[in-house]
PDB file of N, CA and C in Angstrom:
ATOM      1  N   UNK A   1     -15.164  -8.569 -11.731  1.00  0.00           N
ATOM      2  CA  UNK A   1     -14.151  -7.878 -10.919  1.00  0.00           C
ATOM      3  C   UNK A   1     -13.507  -8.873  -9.948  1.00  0.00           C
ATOM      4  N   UNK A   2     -12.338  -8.857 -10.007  1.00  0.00           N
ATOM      5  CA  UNK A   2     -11.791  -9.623  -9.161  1.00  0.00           C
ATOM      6  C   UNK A   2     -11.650  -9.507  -7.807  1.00  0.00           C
ATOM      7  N   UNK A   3     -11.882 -10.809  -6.637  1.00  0.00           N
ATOM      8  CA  UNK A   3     -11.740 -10.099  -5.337  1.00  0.00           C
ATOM      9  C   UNK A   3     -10.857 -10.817  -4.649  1.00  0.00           C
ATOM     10  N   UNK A   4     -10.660 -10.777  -3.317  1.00  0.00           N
ATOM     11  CA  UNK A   4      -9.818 -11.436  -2.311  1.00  0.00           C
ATOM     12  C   UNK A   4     -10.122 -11.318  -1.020  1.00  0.00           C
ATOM     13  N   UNK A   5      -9.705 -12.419  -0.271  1.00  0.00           N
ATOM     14  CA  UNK A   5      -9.490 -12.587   1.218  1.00  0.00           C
ATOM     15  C   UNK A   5      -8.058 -12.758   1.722  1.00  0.00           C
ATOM     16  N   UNK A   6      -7.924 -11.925   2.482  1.00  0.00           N
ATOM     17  CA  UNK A   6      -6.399 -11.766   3.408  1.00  0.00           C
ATOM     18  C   UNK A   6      -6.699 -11.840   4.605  1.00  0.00           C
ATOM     19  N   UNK A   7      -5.395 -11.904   5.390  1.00  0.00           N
ATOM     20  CA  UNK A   7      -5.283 -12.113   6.963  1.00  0.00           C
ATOM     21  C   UNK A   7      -4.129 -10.626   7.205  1.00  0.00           C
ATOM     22  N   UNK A   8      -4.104  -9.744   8.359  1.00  0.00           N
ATOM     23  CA  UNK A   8      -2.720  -8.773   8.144  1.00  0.00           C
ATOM     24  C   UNK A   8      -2.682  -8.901   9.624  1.00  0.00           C
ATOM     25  N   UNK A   9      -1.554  -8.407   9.941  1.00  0.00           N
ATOM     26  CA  UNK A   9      -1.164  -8.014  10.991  1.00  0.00           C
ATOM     27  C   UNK A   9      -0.196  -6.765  11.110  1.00  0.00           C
ATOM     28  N   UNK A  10      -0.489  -5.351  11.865  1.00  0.00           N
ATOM     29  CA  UNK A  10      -0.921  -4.075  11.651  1.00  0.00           C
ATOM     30  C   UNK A  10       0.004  -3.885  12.924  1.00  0.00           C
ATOM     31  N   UNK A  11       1.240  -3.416  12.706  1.00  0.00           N
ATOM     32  CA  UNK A  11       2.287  -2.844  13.916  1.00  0.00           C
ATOM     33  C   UNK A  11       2.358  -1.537  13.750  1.00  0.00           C
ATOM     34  N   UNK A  12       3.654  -0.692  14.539  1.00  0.00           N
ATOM     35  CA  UNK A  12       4.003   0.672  14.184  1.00  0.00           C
ATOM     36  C   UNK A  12       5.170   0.719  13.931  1.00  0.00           C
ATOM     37  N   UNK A  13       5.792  -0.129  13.643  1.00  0.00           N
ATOM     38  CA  UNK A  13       7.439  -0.342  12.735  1.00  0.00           C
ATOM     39  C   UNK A  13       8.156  -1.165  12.217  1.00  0.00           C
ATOM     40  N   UNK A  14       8.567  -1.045  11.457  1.00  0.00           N
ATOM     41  CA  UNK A  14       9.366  -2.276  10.527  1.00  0.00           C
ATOM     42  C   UNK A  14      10.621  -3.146  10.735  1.00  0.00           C
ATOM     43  N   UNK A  15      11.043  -3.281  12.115  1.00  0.00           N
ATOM     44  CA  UNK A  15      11.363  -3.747  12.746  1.00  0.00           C
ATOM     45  C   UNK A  15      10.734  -5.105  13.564  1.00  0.00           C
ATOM     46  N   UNK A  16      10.285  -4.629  14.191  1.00  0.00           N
ATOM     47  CA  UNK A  16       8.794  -5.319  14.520  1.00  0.00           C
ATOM     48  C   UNK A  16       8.191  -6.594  13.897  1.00  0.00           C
ATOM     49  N   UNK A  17       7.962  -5.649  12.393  1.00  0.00           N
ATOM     50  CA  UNK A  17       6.726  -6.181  11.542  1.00  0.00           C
ATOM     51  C   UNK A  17       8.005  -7.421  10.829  1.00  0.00           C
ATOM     52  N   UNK A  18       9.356  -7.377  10.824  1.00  0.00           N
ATOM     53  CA  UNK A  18      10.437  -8.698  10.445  1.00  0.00           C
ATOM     54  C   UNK A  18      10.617  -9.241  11.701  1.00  0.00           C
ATOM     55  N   UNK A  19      10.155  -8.893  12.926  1.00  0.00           N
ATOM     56  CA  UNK A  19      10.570  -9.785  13.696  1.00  0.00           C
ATOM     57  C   UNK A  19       8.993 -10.757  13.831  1.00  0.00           C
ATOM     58  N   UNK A  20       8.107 -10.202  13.632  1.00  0.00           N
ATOM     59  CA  UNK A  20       6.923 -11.084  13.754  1.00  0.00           C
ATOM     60  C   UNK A  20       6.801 -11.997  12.102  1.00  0.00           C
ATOM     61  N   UNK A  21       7.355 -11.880  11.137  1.00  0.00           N
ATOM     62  CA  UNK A  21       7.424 -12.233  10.133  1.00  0.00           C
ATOM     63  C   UNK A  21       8.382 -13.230  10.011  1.00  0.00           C
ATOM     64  N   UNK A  22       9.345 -13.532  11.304  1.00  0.00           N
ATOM     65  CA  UNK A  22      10.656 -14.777  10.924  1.00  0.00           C
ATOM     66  C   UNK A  22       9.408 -15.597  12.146  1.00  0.00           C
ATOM     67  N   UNK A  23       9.011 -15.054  13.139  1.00  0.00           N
ATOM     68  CA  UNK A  23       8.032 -16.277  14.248  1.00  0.00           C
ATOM     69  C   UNK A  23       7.666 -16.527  13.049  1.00  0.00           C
ATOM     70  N   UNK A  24       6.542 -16.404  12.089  1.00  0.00           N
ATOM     71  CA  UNK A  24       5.754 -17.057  11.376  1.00  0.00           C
ATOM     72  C   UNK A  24       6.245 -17.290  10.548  1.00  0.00           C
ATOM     73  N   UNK A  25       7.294 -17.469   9.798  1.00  0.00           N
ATOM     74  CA  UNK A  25       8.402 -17.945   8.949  1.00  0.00           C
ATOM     75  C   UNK A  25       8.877 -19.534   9.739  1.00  0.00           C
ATOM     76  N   UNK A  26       8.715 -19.044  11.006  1.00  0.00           N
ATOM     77  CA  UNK A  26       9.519 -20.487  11.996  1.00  0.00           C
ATOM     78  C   UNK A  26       8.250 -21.342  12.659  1.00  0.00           C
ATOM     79  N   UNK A  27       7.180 -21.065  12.321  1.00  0.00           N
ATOM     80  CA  UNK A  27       6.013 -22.138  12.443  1.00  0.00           C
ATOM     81  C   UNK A  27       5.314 -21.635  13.307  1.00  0.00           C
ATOM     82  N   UNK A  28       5.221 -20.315  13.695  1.00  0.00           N
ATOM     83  CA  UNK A  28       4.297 -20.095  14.711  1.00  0.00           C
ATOM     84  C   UNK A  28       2.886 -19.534  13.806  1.00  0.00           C
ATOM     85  N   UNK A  29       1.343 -19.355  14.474  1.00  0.00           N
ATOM     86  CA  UNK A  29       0.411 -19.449  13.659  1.00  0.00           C
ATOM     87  C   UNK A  29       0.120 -17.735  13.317  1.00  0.00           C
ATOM     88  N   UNK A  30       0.293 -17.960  12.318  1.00  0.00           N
ATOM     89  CA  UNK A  30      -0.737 -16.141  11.986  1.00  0.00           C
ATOM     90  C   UNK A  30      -1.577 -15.662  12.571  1.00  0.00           C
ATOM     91  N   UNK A  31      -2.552 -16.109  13.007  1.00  0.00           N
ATOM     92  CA  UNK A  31      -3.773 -16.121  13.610  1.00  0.00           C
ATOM     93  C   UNK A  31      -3.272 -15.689  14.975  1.00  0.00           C
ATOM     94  N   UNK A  32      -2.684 -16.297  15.759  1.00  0.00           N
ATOM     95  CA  UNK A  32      -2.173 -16.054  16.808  1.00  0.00           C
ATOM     96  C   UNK A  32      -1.566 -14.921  16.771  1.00  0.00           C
ATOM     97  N   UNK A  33      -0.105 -14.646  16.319  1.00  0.00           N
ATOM     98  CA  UNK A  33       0.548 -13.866  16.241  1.00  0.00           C
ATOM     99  C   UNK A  33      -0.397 -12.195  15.930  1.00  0.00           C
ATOM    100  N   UNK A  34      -1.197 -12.290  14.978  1.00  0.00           N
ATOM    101  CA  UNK A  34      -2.046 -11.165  15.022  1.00  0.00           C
ATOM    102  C   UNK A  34      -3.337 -10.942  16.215  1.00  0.00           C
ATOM    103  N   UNK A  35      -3.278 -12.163  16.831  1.00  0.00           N
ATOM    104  CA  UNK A  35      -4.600 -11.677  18.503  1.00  0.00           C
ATOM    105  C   UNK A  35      -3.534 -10.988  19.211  1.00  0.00           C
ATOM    106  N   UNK A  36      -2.277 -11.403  19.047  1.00  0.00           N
ATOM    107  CA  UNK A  36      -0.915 -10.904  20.500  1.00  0.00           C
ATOM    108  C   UNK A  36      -0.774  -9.394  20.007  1.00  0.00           C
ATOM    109  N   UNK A  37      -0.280  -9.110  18.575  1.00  0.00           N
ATOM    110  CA  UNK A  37       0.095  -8.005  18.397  1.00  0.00           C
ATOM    111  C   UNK A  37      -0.505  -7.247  16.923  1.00  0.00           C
ATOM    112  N   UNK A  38      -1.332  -7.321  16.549  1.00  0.00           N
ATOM    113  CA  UNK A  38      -1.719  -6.495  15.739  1.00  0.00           C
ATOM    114  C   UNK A  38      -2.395  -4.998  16.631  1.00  0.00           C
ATOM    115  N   UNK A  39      -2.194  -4.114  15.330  1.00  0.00           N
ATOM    116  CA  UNK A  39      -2.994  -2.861  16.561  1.00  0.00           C
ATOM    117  C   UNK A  39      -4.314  -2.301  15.465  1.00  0.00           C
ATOM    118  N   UNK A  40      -4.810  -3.140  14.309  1.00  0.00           N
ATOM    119  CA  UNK A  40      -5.904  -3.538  14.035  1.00  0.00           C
ATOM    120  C   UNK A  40      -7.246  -4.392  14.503  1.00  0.00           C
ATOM    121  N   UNK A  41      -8.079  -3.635  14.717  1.00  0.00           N
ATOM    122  CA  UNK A  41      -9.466  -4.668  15.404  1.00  0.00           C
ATOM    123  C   UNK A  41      -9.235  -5.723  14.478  1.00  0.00           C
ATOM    124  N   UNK A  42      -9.025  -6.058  13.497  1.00  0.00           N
ATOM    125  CA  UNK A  42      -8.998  -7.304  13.072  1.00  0.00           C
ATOM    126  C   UNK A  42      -8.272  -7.903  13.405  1.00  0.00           C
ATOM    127  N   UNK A  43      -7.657  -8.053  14.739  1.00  0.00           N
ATOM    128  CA  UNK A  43      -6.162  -9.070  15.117  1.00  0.00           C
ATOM    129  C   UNK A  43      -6.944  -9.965  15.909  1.00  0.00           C
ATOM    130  N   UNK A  44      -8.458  -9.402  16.405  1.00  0.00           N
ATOM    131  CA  UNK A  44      -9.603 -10.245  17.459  1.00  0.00           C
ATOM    132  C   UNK A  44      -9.726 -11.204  16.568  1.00  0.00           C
ATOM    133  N   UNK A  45      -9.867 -11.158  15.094  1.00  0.00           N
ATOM    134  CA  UNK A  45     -10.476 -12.388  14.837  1.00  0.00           C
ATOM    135  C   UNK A  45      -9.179 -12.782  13.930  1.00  0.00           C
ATOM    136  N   UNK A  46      -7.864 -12.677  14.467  1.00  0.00           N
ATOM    137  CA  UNK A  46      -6.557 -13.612  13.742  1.00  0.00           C
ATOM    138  C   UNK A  46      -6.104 -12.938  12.962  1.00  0.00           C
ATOM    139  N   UNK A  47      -6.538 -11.595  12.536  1.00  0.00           N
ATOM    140  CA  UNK A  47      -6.187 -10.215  11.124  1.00  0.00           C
ATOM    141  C   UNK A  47      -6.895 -10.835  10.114  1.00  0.00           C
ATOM    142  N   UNK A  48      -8.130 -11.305  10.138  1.00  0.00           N
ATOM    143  CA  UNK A  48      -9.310 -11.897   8.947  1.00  0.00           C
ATOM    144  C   UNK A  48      -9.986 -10.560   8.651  1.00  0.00           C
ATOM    145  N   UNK A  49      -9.322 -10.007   7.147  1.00  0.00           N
ATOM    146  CA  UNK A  49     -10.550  -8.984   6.612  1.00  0.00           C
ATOM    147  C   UNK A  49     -11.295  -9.205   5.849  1.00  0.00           C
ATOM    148  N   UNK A  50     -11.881 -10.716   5.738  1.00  0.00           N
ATOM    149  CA  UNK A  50     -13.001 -10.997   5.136  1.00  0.00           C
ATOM    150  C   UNK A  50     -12.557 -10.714   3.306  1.00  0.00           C
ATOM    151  N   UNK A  51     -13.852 -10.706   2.521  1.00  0.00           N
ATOM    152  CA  UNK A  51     -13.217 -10.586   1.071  1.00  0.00           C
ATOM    153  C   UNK A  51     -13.357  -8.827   1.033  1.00  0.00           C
ATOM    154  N   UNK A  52     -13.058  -8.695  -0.212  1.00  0.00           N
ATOM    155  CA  UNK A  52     -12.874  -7.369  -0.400  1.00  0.00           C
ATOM    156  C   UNK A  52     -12.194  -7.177  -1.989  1.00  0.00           C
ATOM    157  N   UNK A  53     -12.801  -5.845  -2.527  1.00  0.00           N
ATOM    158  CA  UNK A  53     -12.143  -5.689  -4.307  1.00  0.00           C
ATOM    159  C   UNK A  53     -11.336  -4.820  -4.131  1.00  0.00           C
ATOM    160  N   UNK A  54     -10.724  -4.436  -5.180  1.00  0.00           N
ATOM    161  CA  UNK A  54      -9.846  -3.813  -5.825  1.00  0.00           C
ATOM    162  C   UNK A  54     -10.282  -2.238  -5.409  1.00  0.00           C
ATOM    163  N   UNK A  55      -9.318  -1.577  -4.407  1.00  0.00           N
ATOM    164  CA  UNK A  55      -9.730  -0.022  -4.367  1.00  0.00           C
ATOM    165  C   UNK A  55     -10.638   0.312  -3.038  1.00  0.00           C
ATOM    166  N   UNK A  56     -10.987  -0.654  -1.886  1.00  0.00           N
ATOM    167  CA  UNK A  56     -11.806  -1.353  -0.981  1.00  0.00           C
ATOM    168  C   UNK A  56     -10.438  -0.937   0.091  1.00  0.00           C
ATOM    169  N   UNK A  57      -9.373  -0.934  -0.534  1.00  0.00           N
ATOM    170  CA  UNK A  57      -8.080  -0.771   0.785  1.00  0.00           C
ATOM    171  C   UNK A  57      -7.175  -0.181   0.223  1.00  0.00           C
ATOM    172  N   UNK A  58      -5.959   0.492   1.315  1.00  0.00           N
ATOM    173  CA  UNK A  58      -5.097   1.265   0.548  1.00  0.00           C
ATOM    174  C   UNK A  58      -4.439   0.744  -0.680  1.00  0.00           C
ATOM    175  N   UNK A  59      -3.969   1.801  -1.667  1.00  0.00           N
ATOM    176  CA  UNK A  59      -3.615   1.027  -2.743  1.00  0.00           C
ATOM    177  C   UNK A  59      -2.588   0.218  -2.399  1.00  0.00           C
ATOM    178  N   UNK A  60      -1.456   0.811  -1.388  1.00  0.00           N
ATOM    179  CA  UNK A  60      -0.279  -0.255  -1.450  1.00  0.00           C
ATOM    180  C   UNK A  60      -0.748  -1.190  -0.657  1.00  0.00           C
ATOM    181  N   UNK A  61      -1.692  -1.438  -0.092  1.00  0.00           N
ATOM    182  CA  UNK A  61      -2.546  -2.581   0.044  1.00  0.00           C
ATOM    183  C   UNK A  61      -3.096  -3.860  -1.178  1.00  0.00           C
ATOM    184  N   UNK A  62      -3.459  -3.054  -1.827  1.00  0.00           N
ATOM    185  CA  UNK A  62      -3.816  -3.550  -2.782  1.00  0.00           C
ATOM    186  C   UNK A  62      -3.439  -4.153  -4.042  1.00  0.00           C
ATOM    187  N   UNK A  63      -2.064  -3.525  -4.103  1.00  0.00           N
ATOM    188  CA  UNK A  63      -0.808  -4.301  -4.534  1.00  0.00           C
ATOM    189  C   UNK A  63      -0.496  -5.087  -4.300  1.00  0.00           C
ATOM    190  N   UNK A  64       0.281  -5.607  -3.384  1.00  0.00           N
ATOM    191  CA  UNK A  64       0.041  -6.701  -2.793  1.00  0.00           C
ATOM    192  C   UNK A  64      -0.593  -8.144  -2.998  1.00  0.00           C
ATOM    193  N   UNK A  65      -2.218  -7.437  -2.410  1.00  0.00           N
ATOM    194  CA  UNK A  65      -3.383  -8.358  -2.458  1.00  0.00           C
ATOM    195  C   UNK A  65      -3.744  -9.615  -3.863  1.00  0.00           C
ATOM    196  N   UNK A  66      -3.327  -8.000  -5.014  1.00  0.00           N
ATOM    197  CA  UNK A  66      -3.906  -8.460  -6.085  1.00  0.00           C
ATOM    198  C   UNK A  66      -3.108  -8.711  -7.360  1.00  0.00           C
ATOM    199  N   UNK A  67      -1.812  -8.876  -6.716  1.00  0.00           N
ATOM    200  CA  UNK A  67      -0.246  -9.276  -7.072  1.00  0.00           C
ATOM    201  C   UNK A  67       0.398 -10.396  -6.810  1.00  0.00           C
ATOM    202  N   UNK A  68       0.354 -10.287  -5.541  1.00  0.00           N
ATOM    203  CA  UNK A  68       1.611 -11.362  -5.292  1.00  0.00           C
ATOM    204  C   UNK A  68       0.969 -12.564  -4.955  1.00  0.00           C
ATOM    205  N   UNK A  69       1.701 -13.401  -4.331  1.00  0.00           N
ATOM    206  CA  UNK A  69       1.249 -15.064  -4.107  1.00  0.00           C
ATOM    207  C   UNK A  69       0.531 -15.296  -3.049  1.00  0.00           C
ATOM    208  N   UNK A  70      -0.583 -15.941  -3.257  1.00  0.00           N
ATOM    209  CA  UNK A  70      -1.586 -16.434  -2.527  1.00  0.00           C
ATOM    210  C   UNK A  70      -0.807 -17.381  -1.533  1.00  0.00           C
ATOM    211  N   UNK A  71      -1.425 -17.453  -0.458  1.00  0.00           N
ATOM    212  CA  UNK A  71      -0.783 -18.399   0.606  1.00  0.00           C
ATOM    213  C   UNK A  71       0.443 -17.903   1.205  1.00  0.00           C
ATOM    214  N   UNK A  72       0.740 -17.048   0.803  1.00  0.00           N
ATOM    215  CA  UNK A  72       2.518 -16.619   1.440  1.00  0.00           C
ATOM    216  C   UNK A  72       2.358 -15.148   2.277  1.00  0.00           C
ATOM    217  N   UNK A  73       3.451 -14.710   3.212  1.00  0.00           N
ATOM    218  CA  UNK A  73       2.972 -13.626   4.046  1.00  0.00           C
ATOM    219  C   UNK A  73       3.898 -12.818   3.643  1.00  0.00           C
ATOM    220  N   UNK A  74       3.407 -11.730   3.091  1.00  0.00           N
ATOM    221  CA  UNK A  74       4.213 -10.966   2.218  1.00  0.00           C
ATOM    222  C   UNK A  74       4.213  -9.630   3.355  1.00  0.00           C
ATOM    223  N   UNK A  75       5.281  -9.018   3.462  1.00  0.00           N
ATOM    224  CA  UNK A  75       5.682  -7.788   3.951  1.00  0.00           C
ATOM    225  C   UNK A  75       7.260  -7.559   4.145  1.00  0.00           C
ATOM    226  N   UNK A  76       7.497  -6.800   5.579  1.00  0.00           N
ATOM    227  CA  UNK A  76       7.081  -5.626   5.323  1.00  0.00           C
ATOM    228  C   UNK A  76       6.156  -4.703   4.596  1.00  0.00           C
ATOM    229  N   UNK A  77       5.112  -3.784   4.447  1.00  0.00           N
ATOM    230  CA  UNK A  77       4.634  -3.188   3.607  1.00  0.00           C
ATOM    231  C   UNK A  77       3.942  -1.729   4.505  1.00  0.00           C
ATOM    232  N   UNK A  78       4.317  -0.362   4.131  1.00  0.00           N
ATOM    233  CA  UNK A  78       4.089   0.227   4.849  1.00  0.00           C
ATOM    234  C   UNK A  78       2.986   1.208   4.185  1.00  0.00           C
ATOM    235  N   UNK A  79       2.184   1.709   5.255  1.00  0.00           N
ATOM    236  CA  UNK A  79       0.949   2.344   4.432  1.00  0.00           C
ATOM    237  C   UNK A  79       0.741   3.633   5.642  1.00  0.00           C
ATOM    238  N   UNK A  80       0.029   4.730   5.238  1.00  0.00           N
ATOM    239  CA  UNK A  80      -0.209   5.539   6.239  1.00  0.00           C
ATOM    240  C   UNK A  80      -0.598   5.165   7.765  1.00  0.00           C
ATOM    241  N   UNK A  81      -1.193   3.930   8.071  1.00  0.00           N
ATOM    242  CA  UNK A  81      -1.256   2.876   9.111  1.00  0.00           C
ATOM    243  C   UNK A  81      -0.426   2.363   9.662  1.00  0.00           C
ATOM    244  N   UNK A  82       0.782   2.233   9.536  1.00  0.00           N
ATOM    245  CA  UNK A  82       2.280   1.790  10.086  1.00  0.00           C
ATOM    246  C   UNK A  82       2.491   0.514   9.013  1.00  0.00           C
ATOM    247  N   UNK A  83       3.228  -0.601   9.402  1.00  0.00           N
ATOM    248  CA  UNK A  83       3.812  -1.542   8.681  1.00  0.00           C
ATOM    249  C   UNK A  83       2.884  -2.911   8.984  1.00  0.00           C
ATOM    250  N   UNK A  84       2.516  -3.584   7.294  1.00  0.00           N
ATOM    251  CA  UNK A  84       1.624  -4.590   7.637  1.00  0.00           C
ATOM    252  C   UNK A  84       2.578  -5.652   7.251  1.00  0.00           C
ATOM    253  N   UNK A  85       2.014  -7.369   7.769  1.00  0.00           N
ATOM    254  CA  UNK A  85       2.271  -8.362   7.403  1.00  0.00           C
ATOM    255  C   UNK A  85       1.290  -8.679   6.450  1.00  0.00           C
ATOM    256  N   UNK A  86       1.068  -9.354   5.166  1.00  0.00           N
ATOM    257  CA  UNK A  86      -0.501  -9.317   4.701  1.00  0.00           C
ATOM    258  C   UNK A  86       0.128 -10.770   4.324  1.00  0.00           C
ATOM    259  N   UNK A  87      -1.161 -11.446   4.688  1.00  0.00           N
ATOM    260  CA  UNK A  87      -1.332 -13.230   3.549  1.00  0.00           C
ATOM    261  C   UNK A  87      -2.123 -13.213   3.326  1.00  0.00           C
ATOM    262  N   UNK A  88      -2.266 -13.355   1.868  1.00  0.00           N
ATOM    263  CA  UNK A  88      -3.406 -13.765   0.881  1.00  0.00           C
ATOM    264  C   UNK A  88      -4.172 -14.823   1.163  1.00  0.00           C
ATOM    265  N   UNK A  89      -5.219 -15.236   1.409  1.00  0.00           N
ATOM    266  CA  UNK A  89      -5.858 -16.622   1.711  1.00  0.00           C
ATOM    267  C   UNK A  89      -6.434 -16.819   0.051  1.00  0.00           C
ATOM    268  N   UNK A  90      -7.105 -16.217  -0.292  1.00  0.00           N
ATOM    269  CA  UNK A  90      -7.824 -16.729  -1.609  1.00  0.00           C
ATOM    270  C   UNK A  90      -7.687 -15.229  -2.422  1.00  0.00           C
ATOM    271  N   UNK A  91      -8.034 -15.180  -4.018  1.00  0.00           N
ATOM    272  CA  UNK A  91      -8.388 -14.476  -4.743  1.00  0.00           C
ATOM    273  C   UNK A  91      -9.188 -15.225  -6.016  1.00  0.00           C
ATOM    274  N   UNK A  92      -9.844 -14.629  -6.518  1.00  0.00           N
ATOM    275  CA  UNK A  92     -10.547 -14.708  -8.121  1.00  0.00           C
ATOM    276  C   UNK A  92     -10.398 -14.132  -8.848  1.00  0.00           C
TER     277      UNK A  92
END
């Protein structure tokens, strides 16, 4: 079964979630940007949710995850949670 590690950062609008997406587009650090403003406990440790499989998070989460390109910060993406930033760090 295949798994993955991501980083997200967890706002309440999509507005927002492109304006924190051009900072980190323009060199500012993920990690950071998710201690300032994520409204996920995981923004304490940079939006690190550790690994995790398939069905482990919302599906349009999981799309994403187990889709698109590793290393890149893919969003907008909106889920019953408000609007995420998600980057893939690794998958298998």
């Amino acid at each position: 079964m295949p798994s993955a590690r991501a980083r997200h950062i967890l706002v309440a609008d999509e507005s927002k979630c492109n304006e924190l997406k051009a900072e980190i587009e323009n060199g500012k650090d993920f990690g950071d940007v998710a201690k300032s403003h994520s409204k996920c406990p995981s923004g304490a440790s940079g939006g690190d949710l550790g690994e995790f499989y398939p069905g482990q998070m919302v599906p349009e989460f999981d799309q994403v995850v187990f889709k698109e390109e590793v290393g890149k910060v893919h969003g907008p993406v909106k889920t019953q949670f408000g609007y995420h930033l998600i980057e893939i760090t690794s998958r298998s």
